[in-house]
N, C-alpha and C. Protein backbone atom coordinates (compact mmCIF):
# COMPACT_ATOMS: atom_id res chain seq x y z
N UNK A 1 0.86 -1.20 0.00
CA UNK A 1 0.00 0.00 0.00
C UNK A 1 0.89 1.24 0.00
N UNK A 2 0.71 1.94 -0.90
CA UNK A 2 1.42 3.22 -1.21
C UNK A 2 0.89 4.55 -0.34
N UNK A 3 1.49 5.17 0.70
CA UNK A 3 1.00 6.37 1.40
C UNK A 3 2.36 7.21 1.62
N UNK A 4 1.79 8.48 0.93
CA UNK A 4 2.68 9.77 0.70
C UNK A 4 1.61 10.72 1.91
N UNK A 5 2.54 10.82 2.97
CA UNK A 5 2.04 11.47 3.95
C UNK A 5 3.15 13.14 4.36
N UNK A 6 2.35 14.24 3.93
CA UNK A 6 3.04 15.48 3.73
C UNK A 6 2.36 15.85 5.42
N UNK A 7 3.28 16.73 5.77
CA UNK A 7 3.67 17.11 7.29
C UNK A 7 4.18 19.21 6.91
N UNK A 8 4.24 19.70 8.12
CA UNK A 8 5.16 21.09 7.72
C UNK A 8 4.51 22.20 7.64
N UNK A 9 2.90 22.17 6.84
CA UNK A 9 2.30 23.71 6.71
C UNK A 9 1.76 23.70 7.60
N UNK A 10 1.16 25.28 7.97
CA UNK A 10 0.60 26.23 9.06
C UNK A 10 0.29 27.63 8.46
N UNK A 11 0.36 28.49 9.26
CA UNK A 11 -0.41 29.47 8.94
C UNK A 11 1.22 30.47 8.98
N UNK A 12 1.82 31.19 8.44
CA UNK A 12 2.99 32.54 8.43
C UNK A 12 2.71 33.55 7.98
N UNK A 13 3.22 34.84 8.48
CA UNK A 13 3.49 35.83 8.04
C UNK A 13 4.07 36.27 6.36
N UNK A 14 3.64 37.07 5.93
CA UNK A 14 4.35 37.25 4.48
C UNK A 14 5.84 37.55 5.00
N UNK A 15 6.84 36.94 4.26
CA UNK A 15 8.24 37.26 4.50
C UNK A 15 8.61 36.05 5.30
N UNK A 16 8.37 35.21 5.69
CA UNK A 16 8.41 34.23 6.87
C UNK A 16 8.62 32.76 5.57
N UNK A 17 8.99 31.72 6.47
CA UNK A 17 9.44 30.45 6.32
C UNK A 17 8.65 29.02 6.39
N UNK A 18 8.94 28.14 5.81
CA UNK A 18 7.82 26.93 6.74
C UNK A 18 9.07 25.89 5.57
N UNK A 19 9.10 24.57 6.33
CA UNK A 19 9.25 23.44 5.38
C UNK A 19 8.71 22.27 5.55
N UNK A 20 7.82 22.05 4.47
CA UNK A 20 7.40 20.67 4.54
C UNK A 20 7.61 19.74 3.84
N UNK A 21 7.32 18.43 4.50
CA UNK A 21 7.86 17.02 4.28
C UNK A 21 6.82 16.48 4.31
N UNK A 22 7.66 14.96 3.26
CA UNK A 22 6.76 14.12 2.79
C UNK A 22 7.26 13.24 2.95
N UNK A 23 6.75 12.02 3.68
CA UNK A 23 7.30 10.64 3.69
C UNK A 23 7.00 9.81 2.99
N UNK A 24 7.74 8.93 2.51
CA UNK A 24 6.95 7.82 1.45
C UNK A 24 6.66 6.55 1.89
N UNK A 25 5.88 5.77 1.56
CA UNK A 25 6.38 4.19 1.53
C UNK A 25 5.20 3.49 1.30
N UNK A 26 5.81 2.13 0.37
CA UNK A 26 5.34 1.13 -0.37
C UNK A 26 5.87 1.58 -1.61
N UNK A 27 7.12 2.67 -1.82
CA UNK A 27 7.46 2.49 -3.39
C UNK A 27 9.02 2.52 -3.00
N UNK A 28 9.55 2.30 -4.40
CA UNK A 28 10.78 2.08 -4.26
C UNK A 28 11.16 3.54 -4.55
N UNK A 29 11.49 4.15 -3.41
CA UNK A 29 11.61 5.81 -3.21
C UNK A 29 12.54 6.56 -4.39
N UNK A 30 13.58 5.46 -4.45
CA UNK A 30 14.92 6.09 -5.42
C UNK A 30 14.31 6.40 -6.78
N UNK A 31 13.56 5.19 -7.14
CA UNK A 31 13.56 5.19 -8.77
C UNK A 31 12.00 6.11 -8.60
N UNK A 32 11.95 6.84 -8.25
CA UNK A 32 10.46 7.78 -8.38
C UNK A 32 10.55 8.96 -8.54
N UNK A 33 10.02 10.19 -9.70
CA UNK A 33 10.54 11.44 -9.62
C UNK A 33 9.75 11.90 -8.22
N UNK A 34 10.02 12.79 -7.62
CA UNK A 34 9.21 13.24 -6.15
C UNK A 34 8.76 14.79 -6.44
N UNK A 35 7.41 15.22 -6.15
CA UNK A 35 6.86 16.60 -6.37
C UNK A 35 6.32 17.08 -6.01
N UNK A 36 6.31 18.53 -5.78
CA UNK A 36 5.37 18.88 -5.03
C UNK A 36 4.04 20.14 -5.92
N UNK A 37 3.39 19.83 -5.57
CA UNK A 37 2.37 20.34 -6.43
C UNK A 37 1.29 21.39 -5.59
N UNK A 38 0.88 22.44 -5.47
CA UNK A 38 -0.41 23.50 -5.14
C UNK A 38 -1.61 23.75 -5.60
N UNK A 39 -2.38 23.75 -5.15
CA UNK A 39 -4.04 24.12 -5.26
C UNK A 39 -4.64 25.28 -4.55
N UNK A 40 -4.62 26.45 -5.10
CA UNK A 40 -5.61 27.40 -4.65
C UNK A 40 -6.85 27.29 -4.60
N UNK A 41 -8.16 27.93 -3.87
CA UNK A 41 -8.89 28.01 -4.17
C UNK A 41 -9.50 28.42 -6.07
N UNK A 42 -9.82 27.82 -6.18
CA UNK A 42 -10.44 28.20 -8.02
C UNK A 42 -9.61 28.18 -8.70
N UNK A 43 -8.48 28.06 -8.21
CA UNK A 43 -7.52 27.36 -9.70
C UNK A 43 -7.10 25.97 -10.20
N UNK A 44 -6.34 25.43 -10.68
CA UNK A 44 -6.60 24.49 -11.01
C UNK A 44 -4.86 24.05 -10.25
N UNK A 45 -4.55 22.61 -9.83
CA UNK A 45 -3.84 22.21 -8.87
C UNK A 45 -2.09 22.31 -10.09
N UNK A 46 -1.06 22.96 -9.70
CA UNK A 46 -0.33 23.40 -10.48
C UNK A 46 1.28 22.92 -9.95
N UNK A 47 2.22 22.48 -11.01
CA UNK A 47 3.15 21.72 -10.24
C UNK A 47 4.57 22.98 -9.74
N UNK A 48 4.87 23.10 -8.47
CA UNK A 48 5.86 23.66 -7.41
C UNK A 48 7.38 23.25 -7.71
N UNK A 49 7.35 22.20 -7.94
CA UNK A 49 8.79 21.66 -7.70
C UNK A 49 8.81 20.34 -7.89
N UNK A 50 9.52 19.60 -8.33
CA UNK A 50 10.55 18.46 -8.51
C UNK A 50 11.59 18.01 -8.98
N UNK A 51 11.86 17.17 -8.19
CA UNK A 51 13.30 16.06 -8.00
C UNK A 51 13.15 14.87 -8.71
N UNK A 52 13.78 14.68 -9.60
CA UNK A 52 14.01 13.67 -10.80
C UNK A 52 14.50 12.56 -10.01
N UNK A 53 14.10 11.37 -10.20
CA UNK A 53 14.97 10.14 -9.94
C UNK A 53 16.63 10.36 -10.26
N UNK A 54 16.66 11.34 -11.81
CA UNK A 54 18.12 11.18 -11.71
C UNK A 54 18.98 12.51 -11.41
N UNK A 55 18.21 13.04 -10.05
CA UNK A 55 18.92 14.43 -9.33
C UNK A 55 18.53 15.78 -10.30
N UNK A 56 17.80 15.93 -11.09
CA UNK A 56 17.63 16.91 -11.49
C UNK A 56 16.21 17.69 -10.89
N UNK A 57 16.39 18.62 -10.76
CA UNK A 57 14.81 19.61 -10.20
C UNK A 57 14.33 20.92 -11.04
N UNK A 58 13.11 20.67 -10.93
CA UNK A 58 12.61 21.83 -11.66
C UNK A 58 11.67 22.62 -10.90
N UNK A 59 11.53 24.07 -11.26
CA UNK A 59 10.41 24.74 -10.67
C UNK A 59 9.78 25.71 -11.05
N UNK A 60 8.51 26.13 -10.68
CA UNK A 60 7.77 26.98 -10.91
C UNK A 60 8.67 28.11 -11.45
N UNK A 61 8.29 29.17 -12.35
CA UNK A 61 8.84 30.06 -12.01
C UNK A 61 8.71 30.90 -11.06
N UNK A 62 7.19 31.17 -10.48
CA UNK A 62 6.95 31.92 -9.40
C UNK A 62 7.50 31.42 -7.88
N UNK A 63 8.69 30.69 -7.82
CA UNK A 63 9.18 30.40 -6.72
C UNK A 63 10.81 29.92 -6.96
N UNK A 64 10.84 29.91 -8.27
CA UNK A 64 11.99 29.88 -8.45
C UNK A 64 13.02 31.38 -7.42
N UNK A 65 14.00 30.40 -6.92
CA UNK A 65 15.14 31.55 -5.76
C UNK A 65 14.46 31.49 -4.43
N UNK A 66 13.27 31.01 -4.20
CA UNK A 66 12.63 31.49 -2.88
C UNK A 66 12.58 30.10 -2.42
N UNK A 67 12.16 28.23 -3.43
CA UNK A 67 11.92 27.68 -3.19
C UNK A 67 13.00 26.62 -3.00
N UNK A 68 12.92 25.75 -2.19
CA UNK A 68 14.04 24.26 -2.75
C UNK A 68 13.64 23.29 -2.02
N UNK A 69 13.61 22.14 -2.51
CA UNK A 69 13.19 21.22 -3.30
C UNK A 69 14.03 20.06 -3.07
N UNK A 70 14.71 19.31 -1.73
CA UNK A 70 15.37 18.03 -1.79
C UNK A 70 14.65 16.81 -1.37
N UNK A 71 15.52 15.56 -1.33
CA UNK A 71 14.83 14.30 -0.91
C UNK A 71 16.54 13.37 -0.25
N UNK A 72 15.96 12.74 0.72
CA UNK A 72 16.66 12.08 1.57
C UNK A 72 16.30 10.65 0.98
N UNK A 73 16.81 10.02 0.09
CA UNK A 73 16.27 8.71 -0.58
C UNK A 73 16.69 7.38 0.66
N UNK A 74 17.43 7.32 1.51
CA UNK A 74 17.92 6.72 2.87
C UNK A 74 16.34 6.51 4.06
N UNK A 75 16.13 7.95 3.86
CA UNK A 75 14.83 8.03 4.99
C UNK A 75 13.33 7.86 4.12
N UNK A 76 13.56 7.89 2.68
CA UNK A 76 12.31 8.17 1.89
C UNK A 76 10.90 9.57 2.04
N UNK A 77 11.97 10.37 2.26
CA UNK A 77 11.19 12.17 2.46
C UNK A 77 11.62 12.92 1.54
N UNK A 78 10.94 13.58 0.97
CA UNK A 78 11.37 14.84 0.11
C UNK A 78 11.09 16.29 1.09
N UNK A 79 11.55 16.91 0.62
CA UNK A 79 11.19 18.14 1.61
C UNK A 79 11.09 19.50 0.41
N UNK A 80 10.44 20.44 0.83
CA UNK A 80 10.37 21.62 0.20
C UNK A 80 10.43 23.02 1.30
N UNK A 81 11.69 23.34 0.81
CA UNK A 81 11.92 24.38 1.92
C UNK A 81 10.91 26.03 1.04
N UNK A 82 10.55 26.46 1.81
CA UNK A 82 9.65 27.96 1.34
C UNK A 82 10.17 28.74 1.94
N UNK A 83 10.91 29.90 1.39
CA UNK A 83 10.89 31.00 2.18
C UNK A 83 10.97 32.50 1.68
N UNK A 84 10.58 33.28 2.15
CA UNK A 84 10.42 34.84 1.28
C UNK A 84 8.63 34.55 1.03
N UNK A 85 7.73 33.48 2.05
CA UNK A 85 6.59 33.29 1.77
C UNK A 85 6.02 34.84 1.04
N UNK A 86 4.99 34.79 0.37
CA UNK A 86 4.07 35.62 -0.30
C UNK A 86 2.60 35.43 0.16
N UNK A 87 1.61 35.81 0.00
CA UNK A 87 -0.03 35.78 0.13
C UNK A 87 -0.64 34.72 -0.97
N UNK A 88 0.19 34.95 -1.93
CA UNK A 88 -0.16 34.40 -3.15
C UNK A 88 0.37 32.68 -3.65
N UNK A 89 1.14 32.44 -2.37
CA UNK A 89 1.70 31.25 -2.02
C UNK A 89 0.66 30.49 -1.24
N UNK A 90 -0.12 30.88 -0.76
CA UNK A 90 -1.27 30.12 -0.23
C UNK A 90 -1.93 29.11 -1.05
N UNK A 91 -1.89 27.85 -0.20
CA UNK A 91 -2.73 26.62 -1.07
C UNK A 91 -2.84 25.53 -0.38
N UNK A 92 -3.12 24.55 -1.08
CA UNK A 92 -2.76 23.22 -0.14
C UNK A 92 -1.90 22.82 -1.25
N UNK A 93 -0.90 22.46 -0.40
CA UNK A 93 0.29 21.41 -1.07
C UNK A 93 0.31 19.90 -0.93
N UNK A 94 0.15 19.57 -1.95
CA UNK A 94 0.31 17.58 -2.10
C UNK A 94 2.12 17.33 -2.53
N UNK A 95 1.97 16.63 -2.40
CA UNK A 95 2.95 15.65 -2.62
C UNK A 95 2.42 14.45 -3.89
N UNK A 96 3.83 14.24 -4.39
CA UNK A 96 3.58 13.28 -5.48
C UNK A 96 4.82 12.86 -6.04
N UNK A 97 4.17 11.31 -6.19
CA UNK A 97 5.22 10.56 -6.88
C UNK A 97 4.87 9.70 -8.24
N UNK A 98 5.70 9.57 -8.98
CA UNK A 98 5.50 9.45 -10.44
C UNK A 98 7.01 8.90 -10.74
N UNK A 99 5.97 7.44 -11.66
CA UNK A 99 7.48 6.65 -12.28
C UNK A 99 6.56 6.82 -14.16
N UNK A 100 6.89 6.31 -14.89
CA UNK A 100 6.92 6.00 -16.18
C UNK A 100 5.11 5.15 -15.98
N UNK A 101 5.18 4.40 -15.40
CA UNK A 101 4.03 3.64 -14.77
C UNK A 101 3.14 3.58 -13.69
N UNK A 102 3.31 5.23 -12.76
CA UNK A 102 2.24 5.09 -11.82
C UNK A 102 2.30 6.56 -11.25
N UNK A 103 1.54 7.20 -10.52
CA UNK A 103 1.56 8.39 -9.75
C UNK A 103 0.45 8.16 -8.68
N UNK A 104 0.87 8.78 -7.73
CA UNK A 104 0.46 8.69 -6.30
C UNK A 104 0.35 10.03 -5.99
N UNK A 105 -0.27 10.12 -4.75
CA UNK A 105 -0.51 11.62 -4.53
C UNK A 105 -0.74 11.64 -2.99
N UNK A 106 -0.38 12.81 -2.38
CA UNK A 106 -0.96 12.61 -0.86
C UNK A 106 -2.20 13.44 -0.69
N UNK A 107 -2.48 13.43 0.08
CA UNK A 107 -4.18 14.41 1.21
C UNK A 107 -3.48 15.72 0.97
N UNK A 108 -2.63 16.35 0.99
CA UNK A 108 -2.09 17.91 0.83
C UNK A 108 -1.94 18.27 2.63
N UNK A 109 -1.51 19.56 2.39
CA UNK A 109 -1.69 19.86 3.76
C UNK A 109 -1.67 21.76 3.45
N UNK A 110 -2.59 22.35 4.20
CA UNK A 110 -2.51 23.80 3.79
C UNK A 110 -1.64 24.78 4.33
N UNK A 111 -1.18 25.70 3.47
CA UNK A 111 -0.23 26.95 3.89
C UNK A 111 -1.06 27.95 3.20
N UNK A 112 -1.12 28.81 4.30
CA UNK A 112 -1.57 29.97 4.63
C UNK A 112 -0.72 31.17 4.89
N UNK A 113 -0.15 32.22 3.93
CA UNK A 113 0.52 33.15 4.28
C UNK A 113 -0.43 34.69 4.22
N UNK A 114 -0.32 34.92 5.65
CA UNK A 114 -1.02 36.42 6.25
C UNK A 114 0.01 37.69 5.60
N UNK A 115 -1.03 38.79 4.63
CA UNK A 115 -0.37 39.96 4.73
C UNK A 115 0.08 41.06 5.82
């Protein structure tokens, strides 16, 4: 049974910090790209960041410099560090994993940044 369980958001200040994590398990953590993905209200759920199976990462541009994006393949967590939060950074963040043959997703967890 595959469960991607994300941990880390709360409620911050604009200018302020948070990092959250995602644990994996029931996949073979290494060979999986790992991502993190956002959902605003009324928009449609949009991808944040990821870590390639083979070390490469990509990101939004709207968080590109503010965001990053590692994974501990030993402990099976990815993490996404946020900081220089914005208002407009508000969402719920999932987690996700994706091979050639499958994607998984977690419950999200919400971040809330106060002007």
């Amino acid at each position: 049974q595959v469960q991607l369980v994300e941990s880390g958001g709360g409620l911050v200040q604009a200018g302020g910090s948070l990092r959250l994590s995602c644990a994996a398990s029931g996949i073979i953590f290494s060979s999986y790209t790992m991502g993190w993905y956002r959902q605003a209200p009324g928009n449609e759920r949009e991808l944040v960041a990821e870590f390639t199976s083979g070390g490469s990462t990509n990101y939004a541009d709207s968080v590109k410099g503010r965001f990053t994006i590692s994974r501990d393949n030993t402990k099976n967590t990815v993490f996404l560090q946020m900081n220089s939060l914005k208002p407009e950074d508000t969402a719920v963040y999932y987690c996700n994993s994706r091979s050639p043959w499958r994607m998984y997703w977690g419950l999200g967890t919400q971040v809330t940044v106060s002007s």
